[in-house]
Every structure is written in C-alpha cells, then in structure tokens.
Protein backbone atom coordinates (compact mmCIF):
# COMPACT_ATOMS: atom_id res chain seq x y z
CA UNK A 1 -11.06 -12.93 25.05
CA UNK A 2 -11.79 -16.76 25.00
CA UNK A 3 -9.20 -17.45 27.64
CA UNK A 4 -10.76 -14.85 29.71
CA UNK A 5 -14.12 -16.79 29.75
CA UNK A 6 -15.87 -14.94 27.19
CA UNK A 7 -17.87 -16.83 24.61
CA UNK A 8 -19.59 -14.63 22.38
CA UNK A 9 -16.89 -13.41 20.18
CA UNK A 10 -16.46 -12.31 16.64
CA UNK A 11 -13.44 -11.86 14.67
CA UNK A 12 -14.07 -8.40 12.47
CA UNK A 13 -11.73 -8.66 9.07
CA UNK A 14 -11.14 -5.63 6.58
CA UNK A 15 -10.75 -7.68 3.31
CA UNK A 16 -9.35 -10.95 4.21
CA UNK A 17 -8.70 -13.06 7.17
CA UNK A 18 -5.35 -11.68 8.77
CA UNK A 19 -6.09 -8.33 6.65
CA UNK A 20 -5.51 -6.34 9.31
CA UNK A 21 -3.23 -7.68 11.32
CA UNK A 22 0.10 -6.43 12.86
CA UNK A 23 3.83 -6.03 10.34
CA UNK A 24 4.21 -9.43 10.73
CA UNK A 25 1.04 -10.98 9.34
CA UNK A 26 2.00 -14.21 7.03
CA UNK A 27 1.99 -13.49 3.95
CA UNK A 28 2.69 -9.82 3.77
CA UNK A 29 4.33 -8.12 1.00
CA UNK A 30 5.03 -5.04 1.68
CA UNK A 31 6.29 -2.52 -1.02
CA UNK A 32 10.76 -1.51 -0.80
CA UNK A 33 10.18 1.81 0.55
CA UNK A 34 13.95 1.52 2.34
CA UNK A 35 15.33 1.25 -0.82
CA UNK A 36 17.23 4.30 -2.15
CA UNK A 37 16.72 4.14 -5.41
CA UNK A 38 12.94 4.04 -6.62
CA UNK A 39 13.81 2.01 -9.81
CA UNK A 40 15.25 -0.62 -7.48
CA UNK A 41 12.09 -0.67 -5.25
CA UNK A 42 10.17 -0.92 -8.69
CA UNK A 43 12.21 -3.89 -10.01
CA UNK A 44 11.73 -5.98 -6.40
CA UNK A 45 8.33 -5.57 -6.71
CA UNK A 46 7.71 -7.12 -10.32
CA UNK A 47 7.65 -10.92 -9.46
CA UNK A 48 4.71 -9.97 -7.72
C-alpha cells in the first residue's frame, strides 16, 4: 500500500507479528499431519 502512495497504514496482527501470515511464515511449525502413522507425527513433534 506504501508503494502505491498511501501513508496512513497499519499492520493488524492476530497474536504475534507474522501471526497470520501465509504457509511460509518464518518460523512456522506446523504439526506432521502427512504422516501415516499418528505415533510418528506425535514423536516429531516432542522437541518442540
């Protein structure tokens, strides 16, 4: 919007800045829901 000239502008965030961005926000971790095998999908998600 910025680059379009505009200079009143706000940036509107759920929880945290980049909350609600796209898939491929930094910092995303996202839960194994591919994964076959729910203990498998439980196990990747312990280091977290």
């Amino acid at each position: 919007m910025t680059r379009l000239g505009w200079s009143d502008v706000a940036l509107v965030e759920a929880n945290e800045l980049t909350s609600g961005s796209t898939w491929h926000a930094g910092g995303l971790c996202t839960q194994s829901w591919w994964l076959s095998s729910p203990t498998t999908a439980a196990t990747s998600r312990k280091p977290f």
